[in-house]
PDB file of N, CA and C in Angstrom:
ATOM      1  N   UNK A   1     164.964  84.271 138.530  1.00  0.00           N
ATOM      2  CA  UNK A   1     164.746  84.224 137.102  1.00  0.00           C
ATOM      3  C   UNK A   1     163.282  84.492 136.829  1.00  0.00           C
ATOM      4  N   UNK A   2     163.123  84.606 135.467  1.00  0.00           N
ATOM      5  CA  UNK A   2     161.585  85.104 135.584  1.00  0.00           C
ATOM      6  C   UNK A   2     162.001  86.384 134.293  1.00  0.00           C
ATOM      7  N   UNK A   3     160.618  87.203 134.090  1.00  0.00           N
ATOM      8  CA  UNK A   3     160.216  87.827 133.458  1.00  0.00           C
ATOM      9  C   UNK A   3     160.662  89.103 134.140  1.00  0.00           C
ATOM     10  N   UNK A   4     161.746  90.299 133.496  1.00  0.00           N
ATOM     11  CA  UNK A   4     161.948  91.100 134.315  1.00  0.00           C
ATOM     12  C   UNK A   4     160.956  92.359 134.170  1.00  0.00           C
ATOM     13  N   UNK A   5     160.989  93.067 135.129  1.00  0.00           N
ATOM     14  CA  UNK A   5     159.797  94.153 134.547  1.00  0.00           C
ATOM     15  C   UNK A   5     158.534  94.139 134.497  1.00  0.00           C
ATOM     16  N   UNK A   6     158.059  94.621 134.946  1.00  0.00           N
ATOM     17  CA  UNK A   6     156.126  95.026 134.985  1.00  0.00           C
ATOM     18  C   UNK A   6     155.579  95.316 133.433  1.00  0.00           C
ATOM     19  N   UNK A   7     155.355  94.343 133.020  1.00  0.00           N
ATOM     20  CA  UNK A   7     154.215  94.491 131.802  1.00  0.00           C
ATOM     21  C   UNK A   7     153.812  95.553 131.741  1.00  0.00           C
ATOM     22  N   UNK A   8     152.917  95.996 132.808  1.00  0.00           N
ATOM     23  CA  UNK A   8     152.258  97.380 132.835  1.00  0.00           C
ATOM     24  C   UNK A   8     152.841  98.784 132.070  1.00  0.00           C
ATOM     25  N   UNK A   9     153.812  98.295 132.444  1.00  0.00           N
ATOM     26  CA  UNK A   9     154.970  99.513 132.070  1.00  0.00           C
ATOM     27  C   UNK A   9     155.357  99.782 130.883  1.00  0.00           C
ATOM     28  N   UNK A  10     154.289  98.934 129.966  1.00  0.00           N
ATOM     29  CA  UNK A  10     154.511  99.332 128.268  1.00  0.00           C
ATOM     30  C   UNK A  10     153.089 100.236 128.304  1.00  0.00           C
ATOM     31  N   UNK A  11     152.102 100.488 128.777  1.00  0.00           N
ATOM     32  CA  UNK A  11     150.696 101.054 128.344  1.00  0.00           C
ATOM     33  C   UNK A  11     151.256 102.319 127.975  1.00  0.00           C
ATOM     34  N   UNK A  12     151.988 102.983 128.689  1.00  0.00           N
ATOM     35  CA  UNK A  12     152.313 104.319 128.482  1.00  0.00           C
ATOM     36  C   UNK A  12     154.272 104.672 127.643  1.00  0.00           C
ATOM     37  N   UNK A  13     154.227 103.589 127.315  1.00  0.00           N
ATOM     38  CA  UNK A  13     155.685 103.368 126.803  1.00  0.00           C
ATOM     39  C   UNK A  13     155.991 104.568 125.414  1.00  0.00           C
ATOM     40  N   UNK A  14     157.251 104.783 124.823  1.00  0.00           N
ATOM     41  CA  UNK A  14     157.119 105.772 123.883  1.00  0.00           C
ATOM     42  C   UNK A  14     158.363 105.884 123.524  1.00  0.00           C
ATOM     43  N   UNK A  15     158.584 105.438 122.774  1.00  0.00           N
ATOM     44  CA  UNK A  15     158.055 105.010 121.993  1.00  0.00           C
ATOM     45  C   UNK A  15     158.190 103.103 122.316  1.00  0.00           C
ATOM     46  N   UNK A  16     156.905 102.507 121.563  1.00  0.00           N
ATOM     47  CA  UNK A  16     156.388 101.572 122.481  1.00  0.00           C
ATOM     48  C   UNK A  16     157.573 100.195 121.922  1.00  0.00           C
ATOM     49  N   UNK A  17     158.163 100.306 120.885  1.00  0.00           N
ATOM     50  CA  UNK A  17     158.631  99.264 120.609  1.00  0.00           C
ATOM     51  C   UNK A  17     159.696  99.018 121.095  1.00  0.00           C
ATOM     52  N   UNK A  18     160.637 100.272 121.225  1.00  0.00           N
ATOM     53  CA  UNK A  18     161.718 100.051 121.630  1.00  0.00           C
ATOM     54  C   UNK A  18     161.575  99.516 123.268  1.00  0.00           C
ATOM     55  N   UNK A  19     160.135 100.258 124.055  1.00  0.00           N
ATOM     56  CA  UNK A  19     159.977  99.460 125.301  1.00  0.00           C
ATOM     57  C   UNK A  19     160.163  98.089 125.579  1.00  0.00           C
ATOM     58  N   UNK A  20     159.206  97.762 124.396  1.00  0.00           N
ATOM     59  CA  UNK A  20     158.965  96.219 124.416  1.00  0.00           C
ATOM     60  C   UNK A  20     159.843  95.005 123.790  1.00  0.00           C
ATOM     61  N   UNK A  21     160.904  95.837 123.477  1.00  0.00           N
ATOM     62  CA  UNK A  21     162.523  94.997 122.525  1.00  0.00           C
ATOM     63  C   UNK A  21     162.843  94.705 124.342  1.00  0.00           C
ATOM     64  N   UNK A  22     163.719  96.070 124.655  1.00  0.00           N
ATOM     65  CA  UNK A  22     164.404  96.583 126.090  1.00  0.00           C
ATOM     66  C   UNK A  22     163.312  95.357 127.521  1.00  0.00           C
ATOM     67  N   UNK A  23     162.181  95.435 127.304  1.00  0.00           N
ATOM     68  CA  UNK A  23     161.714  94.496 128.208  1.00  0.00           C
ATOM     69  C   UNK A  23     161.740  92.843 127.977  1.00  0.00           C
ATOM     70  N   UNK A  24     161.767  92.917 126.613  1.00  0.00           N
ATOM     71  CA  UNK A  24     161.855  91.054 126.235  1.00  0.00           C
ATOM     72  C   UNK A  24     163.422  90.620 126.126  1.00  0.00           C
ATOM     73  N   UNK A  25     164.291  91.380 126.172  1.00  0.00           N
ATOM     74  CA  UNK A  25     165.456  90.402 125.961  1.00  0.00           C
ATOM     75  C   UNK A  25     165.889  89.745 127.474  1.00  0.00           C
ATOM     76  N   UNK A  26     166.009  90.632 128.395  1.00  0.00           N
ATOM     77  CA  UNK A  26     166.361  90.045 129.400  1.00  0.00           C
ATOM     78  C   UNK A  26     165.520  88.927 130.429  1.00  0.00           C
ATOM     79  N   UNK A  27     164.178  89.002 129.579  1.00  0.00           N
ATOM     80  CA  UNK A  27     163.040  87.644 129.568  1.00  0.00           C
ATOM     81  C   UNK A  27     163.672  86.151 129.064  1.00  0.00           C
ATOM     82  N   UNK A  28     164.318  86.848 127.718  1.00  0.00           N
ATOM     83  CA  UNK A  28     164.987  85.825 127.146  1.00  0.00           C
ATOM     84  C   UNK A  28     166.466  85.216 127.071  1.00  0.00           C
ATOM     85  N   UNK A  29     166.775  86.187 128.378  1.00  0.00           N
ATOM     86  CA  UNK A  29     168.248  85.492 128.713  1.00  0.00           C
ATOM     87  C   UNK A  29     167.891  84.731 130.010  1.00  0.00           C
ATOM     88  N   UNK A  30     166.754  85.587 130.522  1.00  0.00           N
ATOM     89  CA  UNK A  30     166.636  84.404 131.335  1.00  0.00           C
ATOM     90  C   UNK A  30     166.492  82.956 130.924  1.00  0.00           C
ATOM     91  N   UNK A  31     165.360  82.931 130.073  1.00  0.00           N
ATOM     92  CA  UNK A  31     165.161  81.768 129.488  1.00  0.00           C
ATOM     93  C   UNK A  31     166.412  80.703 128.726  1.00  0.00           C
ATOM     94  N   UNK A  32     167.574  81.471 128.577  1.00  0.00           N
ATOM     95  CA  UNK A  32     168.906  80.602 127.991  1.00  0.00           C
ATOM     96  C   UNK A  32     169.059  80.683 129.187  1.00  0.00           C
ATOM     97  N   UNK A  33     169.561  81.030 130.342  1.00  0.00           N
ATOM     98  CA  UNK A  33     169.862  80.533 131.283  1.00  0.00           C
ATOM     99  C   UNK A  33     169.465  79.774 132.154  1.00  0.00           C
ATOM    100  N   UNK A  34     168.299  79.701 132.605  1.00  0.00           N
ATOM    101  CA  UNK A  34     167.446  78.436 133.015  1.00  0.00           C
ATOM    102  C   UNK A  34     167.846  77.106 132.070  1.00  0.00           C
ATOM    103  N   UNK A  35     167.595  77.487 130.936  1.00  0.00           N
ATOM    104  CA  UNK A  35     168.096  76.096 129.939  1.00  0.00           C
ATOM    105  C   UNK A  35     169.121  75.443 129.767  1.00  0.00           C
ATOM    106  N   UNK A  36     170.152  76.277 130.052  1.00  0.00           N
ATOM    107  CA  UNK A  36     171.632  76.310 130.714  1.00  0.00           C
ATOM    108  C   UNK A  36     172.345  75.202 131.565  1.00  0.00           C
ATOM    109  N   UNK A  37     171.083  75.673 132.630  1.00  0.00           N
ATOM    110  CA  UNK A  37     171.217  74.677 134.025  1.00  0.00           C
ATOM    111  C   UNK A  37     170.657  73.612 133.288  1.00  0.00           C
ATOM    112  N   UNK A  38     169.737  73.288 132.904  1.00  0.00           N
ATOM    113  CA  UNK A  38     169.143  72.224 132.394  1.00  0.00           C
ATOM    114  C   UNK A  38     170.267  71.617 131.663  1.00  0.00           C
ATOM    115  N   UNK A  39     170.857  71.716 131.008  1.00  0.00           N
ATOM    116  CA  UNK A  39     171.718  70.726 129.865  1.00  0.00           C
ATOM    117  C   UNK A  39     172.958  70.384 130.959  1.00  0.00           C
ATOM    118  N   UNK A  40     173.112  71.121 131.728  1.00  0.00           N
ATOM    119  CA  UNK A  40     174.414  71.207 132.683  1.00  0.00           C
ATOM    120  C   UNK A  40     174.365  70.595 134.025  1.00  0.00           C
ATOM    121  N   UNK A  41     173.335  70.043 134.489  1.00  0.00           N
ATOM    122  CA  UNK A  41     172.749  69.325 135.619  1.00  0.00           C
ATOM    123  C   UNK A  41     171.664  68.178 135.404  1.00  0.00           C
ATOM    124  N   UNK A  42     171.219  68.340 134.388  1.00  0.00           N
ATOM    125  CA  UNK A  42     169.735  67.721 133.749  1.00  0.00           C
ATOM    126  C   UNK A  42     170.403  66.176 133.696  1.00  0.00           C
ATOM    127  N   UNK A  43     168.801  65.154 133.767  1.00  0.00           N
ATOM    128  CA  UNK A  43     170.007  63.654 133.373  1.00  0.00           C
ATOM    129  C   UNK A  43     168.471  63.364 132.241  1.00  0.00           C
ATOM    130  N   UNK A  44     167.542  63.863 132.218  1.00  0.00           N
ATOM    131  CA  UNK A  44     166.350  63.628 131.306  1.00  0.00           C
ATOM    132  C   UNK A  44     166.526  64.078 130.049  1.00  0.00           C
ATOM    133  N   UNK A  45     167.192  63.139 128.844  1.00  0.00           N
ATOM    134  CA  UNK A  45     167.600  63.644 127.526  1.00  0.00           C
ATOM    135  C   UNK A  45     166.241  64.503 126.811  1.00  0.00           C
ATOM    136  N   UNK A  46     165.056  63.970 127.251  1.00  0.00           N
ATOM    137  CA  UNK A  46     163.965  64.823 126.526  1.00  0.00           C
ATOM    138  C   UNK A  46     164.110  66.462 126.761  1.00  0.00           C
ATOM    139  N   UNK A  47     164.391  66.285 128.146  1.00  0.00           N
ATOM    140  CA  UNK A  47     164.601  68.328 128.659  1.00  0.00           C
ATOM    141  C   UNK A  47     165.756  68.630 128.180  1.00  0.00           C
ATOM    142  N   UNK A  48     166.718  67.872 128.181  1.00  0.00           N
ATOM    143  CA  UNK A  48     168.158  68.246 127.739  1.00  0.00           C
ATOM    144  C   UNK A  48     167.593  68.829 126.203  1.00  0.00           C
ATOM    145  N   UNK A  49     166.894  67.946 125.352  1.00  0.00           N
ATOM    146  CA  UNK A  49     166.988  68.037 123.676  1.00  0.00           C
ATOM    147  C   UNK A  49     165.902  69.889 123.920  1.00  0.00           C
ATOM    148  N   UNK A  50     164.974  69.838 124.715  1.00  0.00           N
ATOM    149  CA  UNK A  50     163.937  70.883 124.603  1.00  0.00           C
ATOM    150  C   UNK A  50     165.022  71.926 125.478  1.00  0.00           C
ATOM    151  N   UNK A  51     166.048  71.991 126.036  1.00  0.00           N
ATOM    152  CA  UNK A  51     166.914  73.023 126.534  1.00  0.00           C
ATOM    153  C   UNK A  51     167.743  73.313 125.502  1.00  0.00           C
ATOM    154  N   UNK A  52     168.501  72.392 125.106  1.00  0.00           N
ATOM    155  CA  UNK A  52     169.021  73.266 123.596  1.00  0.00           C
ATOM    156  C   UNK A  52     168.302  74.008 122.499  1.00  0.00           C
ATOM    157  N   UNK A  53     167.310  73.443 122.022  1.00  0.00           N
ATOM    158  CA  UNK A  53     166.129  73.950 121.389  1.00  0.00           C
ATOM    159  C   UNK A  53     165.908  75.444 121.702  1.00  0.00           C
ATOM    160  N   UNK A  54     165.708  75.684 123.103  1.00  0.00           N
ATOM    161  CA  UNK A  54     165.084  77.060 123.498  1.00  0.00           C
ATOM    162  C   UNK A  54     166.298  77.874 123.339  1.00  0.00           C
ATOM    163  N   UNK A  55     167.611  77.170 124.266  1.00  0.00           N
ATOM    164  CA  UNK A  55     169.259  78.204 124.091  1.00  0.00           C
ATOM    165  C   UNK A  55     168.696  78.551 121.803  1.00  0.00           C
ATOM    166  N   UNK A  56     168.820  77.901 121.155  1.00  0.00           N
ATOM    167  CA  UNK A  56     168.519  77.751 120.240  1.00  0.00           C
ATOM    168  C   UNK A  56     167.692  78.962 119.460  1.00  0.00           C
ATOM    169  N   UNK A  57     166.503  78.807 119.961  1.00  0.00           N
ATOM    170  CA  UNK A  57     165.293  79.836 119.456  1.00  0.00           C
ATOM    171  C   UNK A  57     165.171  81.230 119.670  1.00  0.00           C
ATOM    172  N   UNK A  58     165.589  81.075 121.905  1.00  0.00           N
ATOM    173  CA  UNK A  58     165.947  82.515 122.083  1.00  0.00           C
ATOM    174  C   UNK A  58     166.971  83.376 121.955  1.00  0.00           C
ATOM    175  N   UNK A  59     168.100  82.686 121.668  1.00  0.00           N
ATOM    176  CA  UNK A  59     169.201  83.397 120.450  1.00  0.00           C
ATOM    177  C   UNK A  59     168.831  84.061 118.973  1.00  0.00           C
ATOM    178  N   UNK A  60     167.906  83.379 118.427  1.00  0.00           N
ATOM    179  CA  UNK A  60     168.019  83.797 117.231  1.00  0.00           C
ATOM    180  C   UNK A  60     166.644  84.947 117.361  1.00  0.00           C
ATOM    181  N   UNK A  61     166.032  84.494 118.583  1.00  0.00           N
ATOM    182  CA  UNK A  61     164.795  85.723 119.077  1.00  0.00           C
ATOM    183  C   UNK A  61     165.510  87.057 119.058  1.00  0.00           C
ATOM    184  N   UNK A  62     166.797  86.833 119.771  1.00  0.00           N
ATOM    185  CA  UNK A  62     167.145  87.896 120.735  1.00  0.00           C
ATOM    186  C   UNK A  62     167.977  88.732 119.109  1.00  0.00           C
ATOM    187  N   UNK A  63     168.603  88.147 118.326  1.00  0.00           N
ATOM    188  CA  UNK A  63     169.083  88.791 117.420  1.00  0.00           C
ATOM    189  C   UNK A  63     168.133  89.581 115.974  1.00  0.00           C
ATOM    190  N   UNK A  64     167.185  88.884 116.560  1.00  0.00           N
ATOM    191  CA  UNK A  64     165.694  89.343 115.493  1.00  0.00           C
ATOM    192  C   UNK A  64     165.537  90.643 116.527  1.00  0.00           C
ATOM    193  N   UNK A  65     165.202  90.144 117.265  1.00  0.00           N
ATOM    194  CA  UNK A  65     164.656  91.758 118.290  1.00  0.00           C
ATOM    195  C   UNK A  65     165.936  93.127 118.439  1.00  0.00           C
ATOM    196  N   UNK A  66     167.208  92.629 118.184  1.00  0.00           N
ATOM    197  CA  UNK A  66     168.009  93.666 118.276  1.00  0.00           C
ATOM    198  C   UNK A  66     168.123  94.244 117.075  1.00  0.00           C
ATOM    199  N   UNK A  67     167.570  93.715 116.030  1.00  0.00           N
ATOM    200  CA  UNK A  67     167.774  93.989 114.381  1.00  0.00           C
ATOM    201  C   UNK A  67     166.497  95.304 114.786  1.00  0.00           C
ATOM    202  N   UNK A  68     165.565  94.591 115.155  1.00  0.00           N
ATOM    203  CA  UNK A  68     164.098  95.456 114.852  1.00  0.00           C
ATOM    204  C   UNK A  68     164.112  96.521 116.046  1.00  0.00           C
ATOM    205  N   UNK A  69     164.545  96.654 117.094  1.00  0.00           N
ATOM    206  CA  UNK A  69     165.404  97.753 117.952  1.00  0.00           C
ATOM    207  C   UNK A  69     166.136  98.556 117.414  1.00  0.00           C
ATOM    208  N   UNK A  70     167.078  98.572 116.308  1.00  0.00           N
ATOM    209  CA  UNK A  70     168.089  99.067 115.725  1.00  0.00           C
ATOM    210  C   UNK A  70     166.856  99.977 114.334  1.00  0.00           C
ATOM    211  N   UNK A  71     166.151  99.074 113.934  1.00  0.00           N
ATOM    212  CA  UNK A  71     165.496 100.113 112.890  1.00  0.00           C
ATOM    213  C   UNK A  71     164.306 101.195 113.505  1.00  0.00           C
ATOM    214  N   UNK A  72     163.825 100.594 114.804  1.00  0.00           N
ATOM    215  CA  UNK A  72     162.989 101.610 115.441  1.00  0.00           C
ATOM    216  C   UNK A  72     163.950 102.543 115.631  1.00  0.00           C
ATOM    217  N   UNK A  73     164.607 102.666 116.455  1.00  0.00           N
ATOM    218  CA  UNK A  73     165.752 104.038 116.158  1.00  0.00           C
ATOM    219  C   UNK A  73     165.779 104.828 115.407  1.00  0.00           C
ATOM    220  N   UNK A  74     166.389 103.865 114.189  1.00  0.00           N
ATOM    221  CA  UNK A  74     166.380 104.694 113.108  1.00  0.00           C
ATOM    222  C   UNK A  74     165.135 105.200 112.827  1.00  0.00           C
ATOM    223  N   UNK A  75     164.238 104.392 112.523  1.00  0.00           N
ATOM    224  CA  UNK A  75     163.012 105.191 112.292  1.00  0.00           C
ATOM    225  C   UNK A  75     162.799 106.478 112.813  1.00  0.00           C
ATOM    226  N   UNK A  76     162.821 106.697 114.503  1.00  0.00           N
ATOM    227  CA  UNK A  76     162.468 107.472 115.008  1.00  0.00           C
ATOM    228  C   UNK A  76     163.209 108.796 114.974  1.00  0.00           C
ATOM    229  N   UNK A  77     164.592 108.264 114.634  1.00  0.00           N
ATOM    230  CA  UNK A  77     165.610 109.814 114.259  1.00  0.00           C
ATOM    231  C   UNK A  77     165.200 110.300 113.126  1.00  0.00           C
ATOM    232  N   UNK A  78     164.669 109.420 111.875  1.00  0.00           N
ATOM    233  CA  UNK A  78     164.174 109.786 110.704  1.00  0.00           C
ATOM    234  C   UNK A  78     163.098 110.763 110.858  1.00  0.00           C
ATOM    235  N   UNK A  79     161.990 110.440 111.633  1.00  0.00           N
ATOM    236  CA  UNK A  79     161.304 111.414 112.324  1.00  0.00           C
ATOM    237  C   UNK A  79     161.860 112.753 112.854  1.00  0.00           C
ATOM    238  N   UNK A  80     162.445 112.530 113.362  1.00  0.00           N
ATOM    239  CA  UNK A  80     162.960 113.477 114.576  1.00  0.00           C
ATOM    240  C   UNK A  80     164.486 113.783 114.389  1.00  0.00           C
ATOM    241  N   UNK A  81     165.185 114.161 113.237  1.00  0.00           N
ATOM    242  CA  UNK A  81     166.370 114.333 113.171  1.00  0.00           C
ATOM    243  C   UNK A  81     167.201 114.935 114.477  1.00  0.00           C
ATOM    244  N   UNK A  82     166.255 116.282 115.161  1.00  0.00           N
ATOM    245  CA  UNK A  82     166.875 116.844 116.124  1.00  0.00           C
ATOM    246  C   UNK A  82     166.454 116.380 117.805  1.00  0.00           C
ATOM    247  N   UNK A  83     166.585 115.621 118.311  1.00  0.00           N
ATOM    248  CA  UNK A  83     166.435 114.678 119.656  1.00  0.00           C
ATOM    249  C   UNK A  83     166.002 116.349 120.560  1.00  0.00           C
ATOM    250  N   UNK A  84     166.382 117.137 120.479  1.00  0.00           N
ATOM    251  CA  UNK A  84     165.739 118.331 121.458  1.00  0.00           C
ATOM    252  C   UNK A  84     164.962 118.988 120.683  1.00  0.00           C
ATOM    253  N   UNK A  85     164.174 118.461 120.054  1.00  0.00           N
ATOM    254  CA  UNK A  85     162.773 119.064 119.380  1.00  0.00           C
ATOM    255  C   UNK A  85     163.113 120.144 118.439  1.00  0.00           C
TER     256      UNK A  85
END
């Protein structure tokens, strides 16, 4: 688990947002899944309450970032109606 992907790998990205949607979600499934285990093995109600919380936050992250993925697109076809230049 962990952060998938080399950071690095946005400097030259292009278009850069859709890089950086495509690199953070599966950051943030990790993160529901780590939290996962936590509510599902955990016996410390404080981590339990801060593991739902995050299942919580990075859900509604992950549906913010697919919204704003979906309009870079668009944006960029708006630009670029014809994808072969």
């Amino acid at each position: 688990m962990g952060m998938d992907g080399d950071p690095s790998m946005l400097e030259d990205a292009d278009p850069f947002d859709t890089a950086f949607i495509e690199m953070m979600i599966p950051h943030h499934e990790g993160a529901i899944a780590m939290a996962q285990v936590e509510l599902d093995k955990g016996s410390d109600p404080e981590l339990k309450a801060l593991a739902q919380d995050i299942i919580e936050a990075q859900k509604a992250r992950d549906r913010r970032d697919a919204r704003a993925d979906q309009l870079n697109r668009i944006a960029v076809m708006l630009r670029d109606p014809d994808p072969s230049g």
